[in-house]
Protein backbone atom coordinates (compact mmCIF):
# COMPACT_ATOMS: atom_id res chain seq x y z
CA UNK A 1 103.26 108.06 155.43
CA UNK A 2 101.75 111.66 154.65
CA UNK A 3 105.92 112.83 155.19
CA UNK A 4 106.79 110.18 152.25
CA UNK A 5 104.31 111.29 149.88
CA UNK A 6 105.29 115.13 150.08
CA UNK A 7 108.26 114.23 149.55
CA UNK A 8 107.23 112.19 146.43
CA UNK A 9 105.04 115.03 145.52
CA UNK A 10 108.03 117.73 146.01
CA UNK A 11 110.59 115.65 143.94
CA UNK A 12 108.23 115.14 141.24
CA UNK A 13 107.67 119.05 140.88
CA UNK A 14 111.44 119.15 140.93
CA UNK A 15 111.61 117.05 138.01
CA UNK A 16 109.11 118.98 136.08
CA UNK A 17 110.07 122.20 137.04
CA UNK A 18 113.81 121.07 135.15
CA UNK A 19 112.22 119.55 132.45
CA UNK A 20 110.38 122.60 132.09
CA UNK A 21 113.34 124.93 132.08
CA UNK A 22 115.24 122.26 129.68
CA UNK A 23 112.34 122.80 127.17
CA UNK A 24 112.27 127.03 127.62
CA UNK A 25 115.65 126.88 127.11
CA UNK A 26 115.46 124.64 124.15
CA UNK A 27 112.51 126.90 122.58
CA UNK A 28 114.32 130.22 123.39
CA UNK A 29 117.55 128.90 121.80
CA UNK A 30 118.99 131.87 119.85
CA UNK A 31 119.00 130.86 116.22
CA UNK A 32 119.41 134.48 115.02
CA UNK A 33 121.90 134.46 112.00
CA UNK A 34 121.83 130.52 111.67
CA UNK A 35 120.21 128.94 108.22
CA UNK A 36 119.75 125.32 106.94
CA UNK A 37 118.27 123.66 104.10
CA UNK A 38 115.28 122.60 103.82
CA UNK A 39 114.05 119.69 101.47
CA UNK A 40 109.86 119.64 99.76
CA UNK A 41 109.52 116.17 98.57
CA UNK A 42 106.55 115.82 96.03
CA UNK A 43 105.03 112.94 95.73
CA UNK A 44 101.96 112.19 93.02
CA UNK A 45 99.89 109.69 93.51
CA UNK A 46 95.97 108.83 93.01
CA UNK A 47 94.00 108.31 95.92
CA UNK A 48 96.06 105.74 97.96
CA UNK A 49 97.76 104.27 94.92
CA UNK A 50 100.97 105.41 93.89
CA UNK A 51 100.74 107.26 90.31
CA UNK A 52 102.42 105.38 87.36
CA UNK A 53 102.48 106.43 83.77
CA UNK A 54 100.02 104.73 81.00
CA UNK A 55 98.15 103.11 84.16
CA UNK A 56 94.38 103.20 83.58
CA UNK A 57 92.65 104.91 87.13
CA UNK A 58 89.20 105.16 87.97
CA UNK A 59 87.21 108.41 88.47
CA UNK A 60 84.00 108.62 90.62
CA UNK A 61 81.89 108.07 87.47
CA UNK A 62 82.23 105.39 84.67
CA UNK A 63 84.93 107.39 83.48
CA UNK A 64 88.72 106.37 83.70
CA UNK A 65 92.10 108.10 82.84
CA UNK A 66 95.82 107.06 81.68
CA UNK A 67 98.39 109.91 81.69
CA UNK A 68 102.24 110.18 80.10
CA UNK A 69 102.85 113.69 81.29
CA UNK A 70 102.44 115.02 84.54
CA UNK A 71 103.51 118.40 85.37
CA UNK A 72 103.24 121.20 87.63
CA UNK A 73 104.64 124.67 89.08
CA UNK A 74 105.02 125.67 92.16
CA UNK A 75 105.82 128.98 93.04
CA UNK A 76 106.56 131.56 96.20
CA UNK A 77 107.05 129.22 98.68
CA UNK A 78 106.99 130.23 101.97
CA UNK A 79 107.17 128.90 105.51
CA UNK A 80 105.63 130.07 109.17
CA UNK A 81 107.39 129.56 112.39
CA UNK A 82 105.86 129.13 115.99
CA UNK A 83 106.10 132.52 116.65
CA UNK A 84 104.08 133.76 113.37
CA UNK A 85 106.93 134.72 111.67
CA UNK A 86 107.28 134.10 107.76
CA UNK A 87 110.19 133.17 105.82
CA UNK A 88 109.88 133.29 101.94
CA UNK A 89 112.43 132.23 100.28
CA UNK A 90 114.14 134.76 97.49
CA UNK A 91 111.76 135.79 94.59
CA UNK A 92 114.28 135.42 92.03
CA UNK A 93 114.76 131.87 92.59
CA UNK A 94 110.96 131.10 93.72
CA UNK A 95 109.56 129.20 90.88
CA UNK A 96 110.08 125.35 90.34
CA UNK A 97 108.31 122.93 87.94
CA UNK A 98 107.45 119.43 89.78
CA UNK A 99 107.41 117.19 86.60
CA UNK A 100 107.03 113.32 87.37
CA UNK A 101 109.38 112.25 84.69
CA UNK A 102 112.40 113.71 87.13
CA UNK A 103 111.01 111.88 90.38
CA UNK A 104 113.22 108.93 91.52
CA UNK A 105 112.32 105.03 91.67
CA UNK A 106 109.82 105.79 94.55
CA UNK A 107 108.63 108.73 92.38
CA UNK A 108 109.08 111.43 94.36
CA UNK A 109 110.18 114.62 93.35
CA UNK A 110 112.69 116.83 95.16
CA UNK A 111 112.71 120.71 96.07
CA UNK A 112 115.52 121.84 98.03
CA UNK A 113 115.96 125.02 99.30
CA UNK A 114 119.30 126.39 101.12
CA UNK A 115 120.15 129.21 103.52
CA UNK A 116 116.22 128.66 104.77
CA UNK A 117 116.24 130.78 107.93
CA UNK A 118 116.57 128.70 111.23
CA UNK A 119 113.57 128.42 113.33
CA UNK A 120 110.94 126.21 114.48
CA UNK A 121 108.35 125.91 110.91
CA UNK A 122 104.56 124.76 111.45
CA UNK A 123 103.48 125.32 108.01
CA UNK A 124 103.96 125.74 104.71
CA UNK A 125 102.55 128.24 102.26
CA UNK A 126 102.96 127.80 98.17
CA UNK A 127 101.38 129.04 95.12
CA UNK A 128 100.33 126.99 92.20
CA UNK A 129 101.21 128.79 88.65
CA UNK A 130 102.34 131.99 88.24
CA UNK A 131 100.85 135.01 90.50
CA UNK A 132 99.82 138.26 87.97
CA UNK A 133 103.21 139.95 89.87
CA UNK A 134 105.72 138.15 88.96
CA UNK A 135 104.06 137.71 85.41
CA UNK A 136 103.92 141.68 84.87
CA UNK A 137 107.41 141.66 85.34
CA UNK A 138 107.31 140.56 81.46
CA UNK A 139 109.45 138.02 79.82
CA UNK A 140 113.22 139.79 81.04
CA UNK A 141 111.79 139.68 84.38
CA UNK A 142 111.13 135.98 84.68
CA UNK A 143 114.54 135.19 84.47
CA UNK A 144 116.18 131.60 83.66
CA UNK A 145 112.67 129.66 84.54
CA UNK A 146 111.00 131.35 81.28
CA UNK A 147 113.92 129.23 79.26
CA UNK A 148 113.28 126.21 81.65
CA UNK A 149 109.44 126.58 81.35
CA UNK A 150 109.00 126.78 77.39
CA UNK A 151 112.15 123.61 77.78
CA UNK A 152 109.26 121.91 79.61
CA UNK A 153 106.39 122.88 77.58
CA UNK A 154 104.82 124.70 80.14
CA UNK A 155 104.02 127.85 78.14
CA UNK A 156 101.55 128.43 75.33
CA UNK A 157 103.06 132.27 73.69
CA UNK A 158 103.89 135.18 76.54
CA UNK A 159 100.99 137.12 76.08
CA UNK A 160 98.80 133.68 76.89
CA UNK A 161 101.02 132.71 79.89
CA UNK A 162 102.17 129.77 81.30
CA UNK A 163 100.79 126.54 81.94
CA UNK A 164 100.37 125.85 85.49
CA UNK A 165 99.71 122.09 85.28
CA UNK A 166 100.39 120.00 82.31
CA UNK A 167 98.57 116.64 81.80
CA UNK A 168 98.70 114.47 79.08
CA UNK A 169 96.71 111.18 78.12
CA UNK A 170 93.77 109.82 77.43
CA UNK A 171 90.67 109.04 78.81
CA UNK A 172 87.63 106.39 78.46
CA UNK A 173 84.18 106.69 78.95
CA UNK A 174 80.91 103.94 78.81
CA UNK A 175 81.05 105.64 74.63
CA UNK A 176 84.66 106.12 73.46
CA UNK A 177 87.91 104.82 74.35
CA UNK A 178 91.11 106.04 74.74
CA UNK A 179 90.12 109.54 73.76
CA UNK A 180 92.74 112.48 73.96
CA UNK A 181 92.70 114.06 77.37
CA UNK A 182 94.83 117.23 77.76
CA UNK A 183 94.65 119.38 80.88
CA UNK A 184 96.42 122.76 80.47
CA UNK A 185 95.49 125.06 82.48
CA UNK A 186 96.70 128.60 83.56
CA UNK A 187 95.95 131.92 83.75
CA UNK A 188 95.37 133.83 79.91
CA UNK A 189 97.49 136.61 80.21
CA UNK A 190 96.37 139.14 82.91
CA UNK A 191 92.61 139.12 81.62
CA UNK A 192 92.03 135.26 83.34
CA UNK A 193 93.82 134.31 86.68
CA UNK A 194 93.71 131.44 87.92
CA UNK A 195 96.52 131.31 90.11
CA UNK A 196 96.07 130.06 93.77
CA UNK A 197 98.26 129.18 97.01
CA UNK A 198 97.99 126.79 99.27
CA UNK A 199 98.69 126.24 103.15
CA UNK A 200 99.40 123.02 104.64
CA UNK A 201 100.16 122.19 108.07
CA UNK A 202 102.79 120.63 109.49
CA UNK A 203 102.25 117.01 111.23
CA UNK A 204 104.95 117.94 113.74
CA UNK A 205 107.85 120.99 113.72
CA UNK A 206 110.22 120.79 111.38
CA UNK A 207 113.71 122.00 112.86
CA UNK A 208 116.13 124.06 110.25
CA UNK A 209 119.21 124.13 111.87
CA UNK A 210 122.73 124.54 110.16
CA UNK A 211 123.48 120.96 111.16
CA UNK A 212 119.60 119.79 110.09
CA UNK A 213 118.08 119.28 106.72
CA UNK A 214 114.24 118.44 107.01
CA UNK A 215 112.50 116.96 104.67
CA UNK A 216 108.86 117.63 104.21
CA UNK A 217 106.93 114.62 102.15
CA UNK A 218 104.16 115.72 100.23
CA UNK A 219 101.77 114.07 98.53
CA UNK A 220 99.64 115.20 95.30
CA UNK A 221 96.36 113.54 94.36
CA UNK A 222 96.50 113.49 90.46
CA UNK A 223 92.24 112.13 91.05
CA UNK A 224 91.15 115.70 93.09
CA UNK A 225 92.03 117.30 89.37
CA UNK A 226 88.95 115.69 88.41
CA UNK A 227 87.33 114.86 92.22
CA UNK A 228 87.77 117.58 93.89
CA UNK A 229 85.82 120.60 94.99
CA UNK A 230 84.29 119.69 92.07
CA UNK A 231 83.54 116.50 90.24
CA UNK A 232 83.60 116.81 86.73
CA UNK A 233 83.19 114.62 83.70
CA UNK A 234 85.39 114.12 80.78
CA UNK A 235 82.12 113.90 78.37
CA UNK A 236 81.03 117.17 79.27
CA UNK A 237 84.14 119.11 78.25
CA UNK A 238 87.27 118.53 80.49
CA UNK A 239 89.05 116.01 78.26
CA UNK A 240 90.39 119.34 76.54
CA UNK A 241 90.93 121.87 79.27
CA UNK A 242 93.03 124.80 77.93
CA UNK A 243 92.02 128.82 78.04
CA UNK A 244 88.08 128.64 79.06
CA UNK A 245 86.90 130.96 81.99
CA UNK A 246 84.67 128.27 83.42
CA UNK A 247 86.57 125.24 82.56
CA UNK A 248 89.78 126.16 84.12
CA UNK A 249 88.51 128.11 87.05
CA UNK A 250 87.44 124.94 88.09
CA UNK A 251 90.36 122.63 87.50
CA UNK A 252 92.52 125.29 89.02
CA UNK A 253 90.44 124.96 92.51
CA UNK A 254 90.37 121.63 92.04
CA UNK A 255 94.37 121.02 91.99
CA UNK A 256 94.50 123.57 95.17
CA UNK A 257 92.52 120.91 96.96
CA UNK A 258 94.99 117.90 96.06
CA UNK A 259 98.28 118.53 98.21
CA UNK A 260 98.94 117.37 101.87
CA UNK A 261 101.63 116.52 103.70
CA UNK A 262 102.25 113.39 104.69
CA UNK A 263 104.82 113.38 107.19
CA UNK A 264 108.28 115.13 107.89
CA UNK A 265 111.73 114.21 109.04
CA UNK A 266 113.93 116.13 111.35
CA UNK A 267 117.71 114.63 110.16
């Protein structure tokens, strides 16, 4: 009996010892001039409901909130492998505007970025707005997206500086109804910066291969503008958030707080 169940025991650490050397192989597989593409799939919503134009939504006061324009940029986008190794993707072509009017029927917006370096990714790294950087490259420097981004209505005048989020509605409280609300907020120029980036983790390794294409689903909470970090009231100000120090220092860490990922597919 003890003869049978060493040699159980030694077939079992057979097994594992090959499954062990199928996975080192596997995880030392030489990707080394390989790329892929790799797909960020936006997806606004607030709280668990899925975010529809001219639909009234609840805040954590008495107050509520119906938008027609939702818009964002997202910029230097970047992406950390197993080993702590970062891939960001060019500069030049590092600057996208998620705008809800271009999502799909499900409403989800779509990012994709090619030749992404092959490797194993954990997480993901992106800035909201425009860093002071690529901003004091002046208005040659910014390229095509400084066409796109006035196109969009995401700039005030150059020397004010884009608009990092754009929201457009109105807004009710136990007083008024259906008040203008208008949320733009970005940094003024290089003497306010409001700029900030954002790091989300990966649910499970997403594989960029040159015969995969990921897809990483992301989803925005349009209510942590208003709930987040901070909870703030329409009646005290923030129905008309624009260039104010205080104002949109806050919103801006707010909408840093209202991205995770959801989940990812491998295909």
């Amino acid at each position: 009996m003890k003869l049978l169940k060493y040699t159980f025991a030694l077939l079992a650490c057979a097994v594992i010892s090959a499954c062990s050397s199928d996975d080192d192989a596997t995880s030392t597989e030489d990707l080394s001039g390989q790329t892929g593409s790799l797909t960020l799939k936006y997806d606004n919503g607030v709280g668990d409901q899925d975010f529809l134009f001219s639909t009234s939504y609840n805040k954590s006061n008495s107050e509520s909130f119906k938008l027609d324009n939702v818009k964002y940029i997202i910029s230097n986008v970047r992406f950390t492998d197993s080993n702590g190794d970062v891939f960001m993707y060019p500069t030049e072509d590092n600057v996208f505007i998620v705008d809800e009017e271009d999502g799909n029927n499900a409403g989800e917006i779509y990012i994709t970025l090619d030749n992404v370096d092959a490797a194993d990714y954990v997480s993901v790294t992106f800035g909201v707005g425009i860093d002071q950087e690529r901003f004091a490259l002046g208005a040659e420097g910014q390229g095509d997206f400084l066409d796109l981004a006035d196109e969009k209505g995401m700039m005030w005048s150059w020397a004010t500086g884009y608009k990092f989020i754009r929201l457009d509605g109105t807004y009710t409280t136990s007083t008024v109804i259906d008040e203008p609300l208008n949320i733009h907020m970005g940094s003024v120029g290089t003497s306010l910066d409001n700029y900030k980036e954002v790091t989300l983790d990966f649910p499970n390794t997403v594989l960029v291969r040159t015969d995969k294409s990921p897809e990483v689903h992301i989803k925005a909470d349009i209510a942590k503008v208003f709930d987040g970090t901070v909870s703030v009231n329409f009646a005290d100000g923030y129905n008309q958030v624009h260039t104010d120090e205080l104002t949109t220092g806050i919103i801006a860490t707010n909408i840093s707080s209202m991205f995770e990922v959801h989940h990812v597919h491998n295909d």
